[in-house]
N, C-alpha and C. Protein backbone atom coordinates (compact mmCIF):
# COMPACT_ATOMS: atom_id res chain seq x y z
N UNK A 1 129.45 -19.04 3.38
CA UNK A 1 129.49 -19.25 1.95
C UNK A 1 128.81 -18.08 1.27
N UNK A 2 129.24 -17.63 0.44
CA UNK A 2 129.00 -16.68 -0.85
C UNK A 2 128.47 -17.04 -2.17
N UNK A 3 127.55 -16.40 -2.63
CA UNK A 3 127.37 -16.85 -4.08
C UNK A 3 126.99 -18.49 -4.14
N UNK A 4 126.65 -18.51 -5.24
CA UNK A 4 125.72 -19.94 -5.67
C UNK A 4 126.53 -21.16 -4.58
N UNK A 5 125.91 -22.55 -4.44
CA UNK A 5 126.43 -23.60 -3.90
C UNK A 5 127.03 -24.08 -5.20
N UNK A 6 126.56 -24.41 -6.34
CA UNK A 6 126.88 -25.04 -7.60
C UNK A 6 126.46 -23.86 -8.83
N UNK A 7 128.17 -23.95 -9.36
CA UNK A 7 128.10 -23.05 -10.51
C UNK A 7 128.46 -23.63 -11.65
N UNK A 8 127.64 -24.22 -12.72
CA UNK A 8 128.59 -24.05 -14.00
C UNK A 8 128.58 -23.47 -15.02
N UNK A 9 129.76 -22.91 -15.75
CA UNK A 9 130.12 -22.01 -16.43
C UNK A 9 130.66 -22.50 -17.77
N UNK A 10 129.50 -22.44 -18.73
CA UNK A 10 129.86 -23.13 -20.31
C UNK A 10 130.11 -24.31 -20.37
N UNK A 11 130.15 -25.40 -19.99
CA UNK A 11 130.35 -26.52 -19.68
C UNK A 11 130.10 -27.15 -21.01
N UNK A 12 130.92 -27.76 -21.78
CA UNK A 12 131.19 -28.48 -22.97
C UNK A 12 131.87 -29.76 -22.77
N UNK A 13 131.34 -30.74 -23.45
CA UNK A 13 132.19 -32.03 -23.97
C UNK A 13 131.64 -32.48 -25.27
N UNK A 14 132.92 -33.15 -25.77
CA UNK A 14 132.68 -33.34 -27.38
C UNK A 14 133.32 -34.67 -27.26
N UNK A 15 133.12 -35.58 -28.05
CA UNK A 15 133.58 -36.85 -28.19
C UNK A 15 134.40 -37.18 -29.50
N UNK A 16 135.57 -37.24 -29.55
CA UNK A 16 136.21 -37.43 -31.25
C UNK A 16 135.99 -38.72 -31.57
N UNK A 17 135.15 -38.61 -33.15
CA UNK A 17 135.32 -40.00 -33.91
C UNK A 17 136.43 -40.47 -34.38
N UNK A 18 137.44 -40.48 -33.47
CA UNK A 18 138.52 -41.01 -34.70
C UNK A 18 139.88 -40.52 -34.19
N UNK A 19 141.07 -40.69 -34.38
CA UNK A 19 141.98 -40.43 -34.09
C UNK A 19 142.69 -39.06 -35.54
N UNK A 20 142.82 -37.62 -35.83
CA UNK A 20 143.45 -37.11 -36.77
C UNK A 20 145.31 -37.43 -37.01
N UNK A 21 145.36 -37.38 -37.87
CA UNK A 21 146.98 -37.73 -38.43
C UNK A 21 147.59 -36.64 -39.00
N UNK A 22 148.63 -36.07 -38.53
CA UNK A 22 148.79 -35.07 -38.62
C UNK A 22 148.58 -33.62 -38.47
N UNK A 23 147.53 -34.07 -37.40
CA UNK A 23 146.87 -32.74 -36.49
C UNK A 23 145.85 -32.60 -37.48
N UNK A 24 145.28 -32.96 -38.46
CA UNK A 24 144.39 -33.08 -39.62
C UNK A 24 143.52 -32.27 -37.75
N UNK A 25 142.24 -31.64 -38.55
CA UNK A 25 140.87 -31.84 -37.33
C UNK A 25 140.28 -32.42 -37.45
N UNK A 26 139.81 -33.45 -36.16
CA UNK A 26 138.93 -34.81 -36.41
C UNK A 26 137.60 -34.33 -36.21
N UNK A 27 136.41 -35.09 -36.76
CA UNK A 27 134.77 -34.72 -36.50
C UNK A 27 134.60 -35.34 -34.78
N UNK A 28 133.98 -34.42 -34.20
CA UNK A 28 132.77 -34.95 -32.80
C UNK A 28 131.77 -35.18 -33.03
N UNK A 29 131.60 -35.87 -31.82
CA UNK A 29 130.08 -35.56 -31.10
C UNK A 29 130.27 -34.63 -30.20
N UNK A 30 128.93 -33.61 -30.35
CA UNK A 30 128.89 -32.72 -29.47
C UNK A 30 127.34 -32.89 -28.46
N UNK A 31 128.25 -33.27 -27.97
CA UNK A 31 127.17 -34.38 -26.29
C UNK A 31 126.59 -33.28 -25.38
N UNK A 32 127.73 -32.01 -25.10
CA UNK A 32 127.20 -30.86 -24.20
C UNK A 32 127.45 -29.73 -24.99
N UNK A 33 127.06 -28.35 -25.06
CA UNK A 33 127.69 -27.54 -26.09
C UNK A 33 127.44 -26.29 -25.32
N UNK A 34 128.09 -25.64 -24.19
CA UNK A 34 128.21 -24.36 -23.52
C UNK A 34 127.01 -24.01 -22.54
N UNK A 35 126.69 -25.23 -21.78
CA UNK A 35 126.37 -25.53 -20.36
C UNK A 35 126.29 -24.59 -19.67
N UNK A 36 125.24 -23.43 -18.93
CA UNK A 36 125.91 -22.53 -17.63
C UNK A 36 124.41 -22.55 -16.62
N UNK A 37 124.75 -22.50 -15.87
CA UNK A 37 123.83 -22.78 -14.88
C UNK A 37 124.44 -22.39 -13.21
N UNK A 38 123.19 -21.80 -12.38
CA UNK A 38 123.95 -22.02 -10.95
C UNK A 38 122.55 -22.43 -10.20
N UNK A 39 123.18 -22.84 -8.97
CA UNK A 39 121.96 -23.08 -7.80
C UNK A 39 122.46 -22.56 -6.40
N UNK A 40 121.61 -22.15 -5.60
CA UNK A 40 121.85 -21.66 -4.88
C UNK A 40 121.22 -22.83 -3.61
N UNK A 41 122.24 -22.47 -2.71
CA UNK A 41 121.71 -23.62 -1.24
C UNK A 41 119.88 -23.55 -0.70
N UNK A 42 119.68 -24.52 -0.89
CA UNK A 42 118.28 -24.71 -1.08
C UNK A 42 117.54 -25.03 -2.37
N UNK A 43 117.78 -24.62 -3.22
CA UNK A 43 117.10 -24.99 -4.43
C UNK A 43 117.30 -26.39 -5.03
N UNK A 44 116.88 -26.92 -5.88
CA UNK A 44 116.92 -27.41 -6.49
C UNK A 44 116.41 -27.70 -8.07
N UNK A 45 117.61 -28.21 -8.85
CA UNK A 45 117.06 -27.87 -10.21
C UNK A 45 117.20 -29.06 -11.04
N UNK A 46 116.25 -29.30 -11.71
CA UNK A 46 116.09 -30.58 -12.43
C UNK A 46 116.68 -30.17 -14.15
N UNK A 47 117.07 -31.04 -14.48
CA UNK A 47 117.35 -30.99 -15.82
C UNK A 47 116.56 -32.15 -16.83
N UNK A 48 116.04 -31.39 -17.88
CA UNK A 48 114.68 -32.45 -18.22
C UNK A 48 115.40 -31.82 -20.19
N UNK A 49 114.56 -32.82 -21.10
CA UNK A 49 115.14 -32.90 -22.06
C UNK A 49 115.09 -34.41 -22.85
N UNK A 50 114.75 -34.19 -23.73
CA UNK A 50 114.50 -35.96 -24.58
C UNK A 50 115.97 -36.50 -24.57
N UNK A 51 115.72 -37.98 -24.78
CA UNK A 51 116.66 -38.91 -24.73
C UNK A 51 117.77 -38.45 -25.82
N UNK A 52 118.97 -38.62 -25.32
CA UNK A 52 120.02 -38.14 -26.06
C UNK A 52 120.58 -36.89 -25.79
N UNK A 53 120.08 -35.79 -25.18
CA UNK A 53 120.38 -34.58 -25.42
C UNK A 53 121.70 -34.12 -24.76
N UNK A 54 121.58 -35.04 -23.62
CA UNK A 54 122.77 -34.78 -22.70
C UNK A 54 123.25 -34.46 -21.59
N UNK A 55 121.59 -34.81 -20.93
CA UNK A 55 121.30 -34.61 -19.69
C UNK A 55 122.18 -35.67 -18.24
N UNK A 56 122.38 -36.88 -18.95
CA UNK A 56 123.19 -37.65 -17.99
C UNK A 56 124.69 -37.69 -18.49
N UNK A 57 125.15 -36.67 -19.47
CA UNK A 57 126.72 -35.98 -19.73
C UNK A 57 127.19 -34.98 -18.75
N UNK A 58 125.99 -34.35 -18.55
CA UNK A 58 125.91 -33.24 -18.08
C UNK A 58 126.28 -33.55 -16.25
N UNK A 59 125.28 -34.41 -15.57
CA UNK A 59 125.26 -35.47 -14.56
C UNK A 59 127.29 -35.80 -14.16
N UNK A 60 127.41 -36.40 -15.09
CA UNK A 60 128.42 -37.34 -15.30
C UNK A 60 129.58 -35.99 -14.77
N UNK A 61 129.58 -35.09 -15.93
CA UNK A 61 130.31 -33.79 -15.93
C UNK A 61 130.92 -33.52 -14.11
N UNK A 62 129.46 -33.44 -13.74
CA UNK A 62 129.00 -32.41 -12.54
C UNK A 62 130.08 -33.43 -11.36
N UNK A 63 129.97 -34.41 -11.46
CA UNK A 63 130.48 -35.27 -10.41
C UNK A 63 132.08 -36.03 -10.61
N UNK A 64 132.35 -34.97 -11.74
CA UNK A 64 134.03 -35.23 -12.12
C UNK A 64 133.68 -37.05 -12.89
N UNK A 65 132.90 -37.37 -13.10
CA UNK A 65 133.19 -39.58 -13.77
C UNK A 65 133.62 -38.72 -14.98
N UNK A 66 134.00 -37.67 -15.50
CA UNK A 66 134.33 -37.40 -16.96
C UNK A 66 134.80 -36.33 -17.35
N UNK A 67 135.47 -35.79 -17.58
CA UNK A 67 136.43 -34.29 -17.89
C UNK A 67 135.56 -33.60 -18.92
N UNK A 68 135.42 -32.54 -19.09
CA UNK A 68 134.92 -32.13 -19.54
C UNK A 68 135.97 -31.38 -20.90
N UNK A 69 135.30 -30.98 -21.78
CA UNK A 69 136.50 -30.07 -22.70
C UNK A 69 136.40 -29.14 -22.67
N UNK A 70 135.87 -28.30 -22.31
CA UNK A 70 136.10 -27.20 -21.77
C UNK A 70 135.06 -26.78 -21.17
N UNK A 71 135.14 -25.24 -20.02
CA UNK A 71 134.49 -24.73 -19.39
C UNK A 71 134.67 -25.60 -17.85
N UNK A 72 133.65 -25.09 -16.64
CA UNK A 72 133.97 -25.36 -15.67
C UNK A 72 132.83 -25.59 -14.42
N UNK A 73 133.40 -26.56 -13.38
CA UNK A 73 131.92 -26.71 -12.84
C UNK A 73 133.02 -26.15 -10.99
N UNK A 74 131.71 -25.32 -10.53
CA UNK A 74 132.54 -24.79 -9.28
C UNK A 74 131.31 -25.05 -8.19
N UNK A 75 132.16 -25.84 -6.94
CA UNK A 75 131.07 -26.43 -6.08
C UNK A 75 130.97 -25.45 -4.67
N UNK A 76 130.45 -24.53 -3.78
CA UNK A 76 131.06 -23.80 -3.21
C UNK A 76 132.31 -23.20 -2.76
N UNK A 77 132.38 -22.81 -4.65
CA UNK A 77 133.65 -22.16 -5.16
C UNK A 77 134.61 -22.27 -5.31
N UNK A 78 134.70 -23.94 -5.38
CA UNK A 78 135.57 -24.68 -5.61
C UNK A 78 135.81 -25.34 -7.01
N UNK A 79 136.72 -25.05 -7.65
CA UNK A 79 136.72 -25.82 -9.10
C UNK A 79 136.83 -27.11 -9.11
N UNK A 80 136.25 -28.11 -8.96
CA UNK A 80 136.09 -29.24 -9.08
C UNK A 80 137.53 -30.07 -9.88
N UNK A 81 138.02 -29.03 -10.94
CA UNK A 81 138.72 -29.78 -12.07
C UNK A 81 140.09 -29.71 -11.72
N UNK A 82 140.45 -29.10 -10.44
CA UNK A 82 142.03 -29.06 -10.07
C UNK A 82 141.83 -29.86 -8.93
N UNK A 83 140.62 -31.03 -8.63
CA UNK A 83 141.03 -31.56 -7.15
C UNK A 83 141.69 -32.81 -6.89
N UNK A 84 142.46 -33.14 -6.70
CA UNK A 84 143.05 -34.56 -6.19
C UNK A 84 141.96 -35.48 -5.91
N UNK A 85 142.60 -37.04 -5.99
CA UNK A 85 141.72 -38.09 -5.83
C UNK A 85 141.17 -37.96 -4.28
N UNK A 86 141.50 -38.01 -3.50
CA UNK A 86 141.41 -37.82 -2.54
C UNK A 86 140.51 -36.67 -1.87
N UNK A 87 140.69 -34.99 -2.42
CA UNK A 87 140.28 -34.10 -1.90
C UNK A 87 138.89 -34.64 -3.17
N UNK A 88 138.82 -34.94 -4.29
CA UNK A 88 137.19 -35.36 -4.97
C UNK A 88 136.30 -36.03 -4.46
N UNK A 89 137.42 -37.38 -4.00
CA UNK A 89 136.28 -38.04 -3.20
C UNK A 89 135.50 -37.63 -1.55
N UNK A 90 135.99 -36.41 -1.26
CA UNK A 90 135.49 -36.13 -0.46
C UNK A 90 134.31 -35.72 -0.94
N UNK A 91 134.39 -34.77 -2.04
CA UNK A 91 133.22 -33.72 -2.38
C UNK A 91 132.23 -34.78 -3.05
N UNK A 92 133.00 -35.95 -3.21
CA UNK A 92 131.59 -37.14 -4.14
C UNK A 92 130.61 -37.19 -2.83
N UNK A 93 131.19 -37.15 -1.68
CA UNK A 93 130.42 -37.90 -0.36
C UNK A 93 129.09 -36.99 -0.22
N UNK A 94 129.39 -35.89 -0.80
CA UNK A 94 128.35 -34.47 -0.53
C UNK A 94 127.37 -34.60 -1.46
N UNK A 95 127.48 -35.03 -2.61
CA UNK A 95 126.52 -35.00 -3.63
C UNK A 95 125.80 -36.13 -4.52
N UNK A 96 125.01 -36.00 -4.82
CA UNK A 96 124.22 -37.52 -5.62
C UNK A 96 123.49 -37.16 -6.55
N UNK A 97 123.04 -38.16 -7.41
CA UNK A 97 122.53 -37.60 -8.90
C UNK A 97 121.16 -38.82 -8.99
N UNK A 98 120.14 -38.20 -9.43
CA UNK A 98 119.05 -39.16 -9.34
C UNK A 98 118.50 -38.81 -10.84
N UNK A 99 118.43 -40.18 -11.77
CA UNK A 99 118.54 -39.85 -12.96
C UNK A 99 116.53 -40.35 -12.94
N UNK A 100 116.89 -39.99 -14.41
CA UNK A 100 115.23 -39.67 -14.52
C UNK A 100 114.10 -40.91 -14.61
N UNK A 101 115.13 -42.13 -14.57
CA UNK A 101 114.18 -43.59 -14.77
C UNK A 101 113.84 -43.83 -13.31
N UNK A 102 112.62 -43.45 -12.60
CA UNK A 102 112.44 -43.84 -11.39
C UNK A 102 112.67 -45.39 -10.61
N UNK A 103 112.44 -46.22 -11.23
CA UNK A 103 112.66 -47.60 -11.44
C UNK A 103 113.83 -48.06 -11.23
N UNK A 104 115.25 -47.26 -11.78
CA UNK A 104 116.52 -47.73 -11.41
C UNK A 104 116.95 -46.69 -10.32
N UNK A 105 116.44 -45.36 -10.40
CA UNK A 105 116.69 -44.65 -9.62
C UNK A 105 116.38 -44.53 -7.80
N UNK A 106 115.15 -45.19 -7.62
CA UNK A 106 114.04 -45.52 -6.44
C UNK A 106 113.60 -46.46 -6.89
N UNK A 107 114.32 -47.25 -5.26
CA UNK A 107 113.87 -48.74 -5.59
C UNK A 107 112.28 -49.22 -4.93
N UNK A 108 110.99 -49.48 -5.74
CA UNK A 108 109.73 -49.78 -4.63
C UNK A 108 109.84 -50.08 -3.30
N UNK A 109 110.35 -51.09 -3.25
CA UNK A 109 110.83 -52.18 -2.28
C UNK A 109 111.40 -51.27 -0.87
N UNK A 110 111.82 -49.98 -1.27
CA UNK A 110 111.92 -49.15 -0.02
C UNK A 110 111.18 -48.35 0.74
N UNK A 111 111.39 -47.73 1.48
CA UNK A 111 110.27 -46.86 2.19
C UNK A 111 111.39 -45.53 1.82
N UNK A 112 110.72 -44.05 1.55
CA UNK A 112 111.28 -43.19 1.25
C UNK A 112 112.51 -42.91 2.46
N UNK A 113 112.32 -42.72 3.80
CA UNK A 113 113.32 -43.01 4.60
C UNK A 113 114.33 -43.51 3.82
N UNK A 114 114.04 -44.99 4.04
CA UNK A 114 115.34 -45.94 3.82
C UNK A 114 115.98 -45.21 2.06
N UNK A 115 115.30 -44.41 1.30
CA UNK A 115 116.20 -44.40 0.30
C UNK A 115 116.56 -42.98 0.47
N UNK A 116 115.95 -42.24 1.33
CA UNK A 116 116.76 -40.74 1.97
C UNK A 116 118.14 -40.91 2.49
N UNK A 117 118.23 -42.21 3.36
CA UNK A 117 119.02 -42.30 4.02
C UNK A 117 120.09 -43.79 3.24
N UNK A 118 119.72 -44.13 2.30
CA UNK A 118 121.03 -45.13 1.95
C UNK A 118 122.35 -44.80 1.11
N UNK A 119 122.16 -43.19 0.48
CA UNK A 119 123.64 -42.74 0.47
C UNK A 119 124.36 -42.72 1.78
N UNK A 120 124.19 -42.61 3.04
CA UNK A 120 124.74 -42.28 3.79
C UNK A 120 125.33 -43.24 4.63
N UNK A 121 124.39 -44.44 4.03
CA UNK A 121 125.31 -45.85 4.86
C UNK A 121 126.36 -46.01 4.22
N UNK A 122 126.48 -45.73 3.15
CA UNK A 122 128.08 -45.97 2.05
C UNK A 122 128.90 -45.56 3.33
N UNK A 123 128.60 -44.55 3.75
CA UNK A 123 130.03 -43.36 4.32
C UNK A 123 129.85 -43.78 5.69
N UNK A 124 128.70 -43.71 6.40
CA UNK A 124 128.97 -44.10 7.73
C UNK A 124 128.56 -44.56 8.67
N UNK A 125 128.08 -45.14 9.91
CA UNK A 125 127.41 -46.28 10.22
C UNK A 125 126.65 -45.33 11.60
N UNK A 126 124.95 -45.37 10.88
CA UNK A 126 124.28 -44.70 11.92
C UNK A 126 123.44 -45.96 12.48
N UNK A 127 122.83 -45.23 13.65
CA UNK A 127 122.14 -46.53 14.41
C UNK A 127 120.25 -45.86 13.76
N UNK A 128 119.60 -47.24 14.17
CA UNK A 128 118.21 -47.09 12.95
C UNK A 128 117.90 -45.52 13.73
N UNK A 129 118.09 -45.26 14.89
CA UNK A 129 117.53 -44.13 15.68
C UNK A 129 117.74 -42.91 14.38
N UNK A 130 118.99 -42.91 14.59
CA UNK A 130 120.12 -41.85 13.63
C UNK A 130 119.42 -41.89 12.27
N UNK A 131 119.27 -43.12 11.82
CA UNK A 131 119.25 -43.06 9.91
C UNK A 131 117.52 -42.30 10.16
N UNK A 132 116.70 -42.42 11.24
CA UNK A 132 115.36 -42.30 11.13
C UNK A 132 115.25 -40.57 11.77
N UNK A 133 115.55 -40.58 12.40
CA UNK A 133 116.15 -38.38 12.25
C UNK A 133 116.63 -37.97 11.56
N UNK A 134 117.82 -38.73 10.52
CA UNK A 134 118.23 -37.54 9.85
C UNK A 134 117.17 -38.23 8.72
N UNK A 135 116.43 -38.93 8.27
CA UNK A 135 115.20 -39.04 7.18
C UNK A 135 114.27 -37.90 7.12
N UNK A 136 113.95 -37.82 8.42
CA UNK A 136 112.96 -37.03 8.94
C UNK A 136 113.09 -35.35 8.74
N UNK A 137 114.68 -35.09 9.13
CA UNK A 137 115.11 -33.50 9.18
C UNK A 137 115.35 -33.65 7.98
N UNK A 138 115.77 -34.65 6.74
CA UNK A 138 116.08 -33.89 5.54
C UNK A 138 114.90 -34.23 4.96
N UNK A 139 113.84 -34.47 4.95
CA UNK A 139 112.20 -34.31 4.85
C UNK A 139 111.90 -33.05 5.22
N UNK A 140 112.25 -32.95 5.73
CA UNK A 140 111.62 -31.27 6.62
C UNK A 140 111.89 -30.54 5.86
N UNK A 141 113.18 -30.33 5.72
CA UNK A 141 114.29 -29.75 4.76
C UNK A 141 113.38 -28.94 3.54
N UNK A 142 112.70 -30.63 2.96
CA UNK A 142 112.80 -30.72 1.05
C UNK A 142 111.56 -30.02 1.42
N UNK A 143 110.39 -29.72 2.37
CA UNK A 143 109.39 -29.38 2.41
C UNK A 143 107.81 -30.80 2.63
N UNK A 144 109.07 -31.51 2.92
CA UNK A 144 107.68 -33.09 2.95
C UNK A 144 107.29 -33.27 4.30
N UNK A 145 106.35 -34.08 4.59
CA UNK A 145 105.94 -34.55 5.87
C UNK A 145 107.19 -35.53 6.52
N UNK A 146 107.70 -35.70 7.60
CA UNK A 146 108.47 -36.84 7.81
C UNK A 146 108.02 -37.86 7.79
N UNK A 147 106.70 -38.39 7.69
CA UNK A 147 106.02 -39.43 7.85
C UNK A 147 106.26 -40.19 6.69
């Protein structure tokens, strides 16, 4: 792989109030307004910002739940916005979004393990051995203790 893991490039969405008649131009909301950003494998980058701004549009954007109006999000260099249902839901399996309310986001009730590892029961069926190594190596990974 070359160049960033995740690129986006101006990334806009606007929301119309209203339907225009006659091609009249209708008023938006402008929810995202020329978005660009990249990350490179390993990093990670948080997006922070008061309520409203557009931080879980932005989220939403990144993981195709919403088209964007223009501009573009490219996942190891892949345009996200020409992929089939099928070839998307692959790339959903790769990625996850942890929004900023810890509470809905991380549940107490777990042990960090078990919530390292419960995207991965969606997709596929490890034994506790399995879910408790790969906890551990993607701990390692983020820079944490496996413990």
């Amino acid at each position: 792989m070359s160049g960033p893991l995740l690129k986006v490039e101006n990334l806009t969405k606007h929301y119309p109030l209203g339907r225009g008649i006659f091609k009249k131009s209708i008023p938006v909301i402008r929810a995202v307004e020329d978005v660009s950003f990249s990350v490179e494998a390993g990093e990670t980058l948080c997006i922070v910002g008061e309520s409203g701004c557009g931080k879980s549009t932005v989220a939403r954007l990144l993981m195709r739940l919403g088209e964007p109006t223009s501009g573009r999000v490219l996942i190891d260099g892949t345009d996200i916005a020409g992929l089939k249902k099928d070839a998307l839901h692959a790339w959903r399996r790769r990625m996850q979004m942890v929004f900023q309310d810890p509470y809905s986001s991380l549940n107490p009730r777990l042990t960090a393990g078990q919530i390292i590892t419960e995207p991965v029961e969606n997709f596929e069926r490890l034994s506790r051995k399995q879910r408790q190594a790969l906890a551990a190596d993607l701990s390692e990974r983020s820079g944490c203790r496996p413990r």
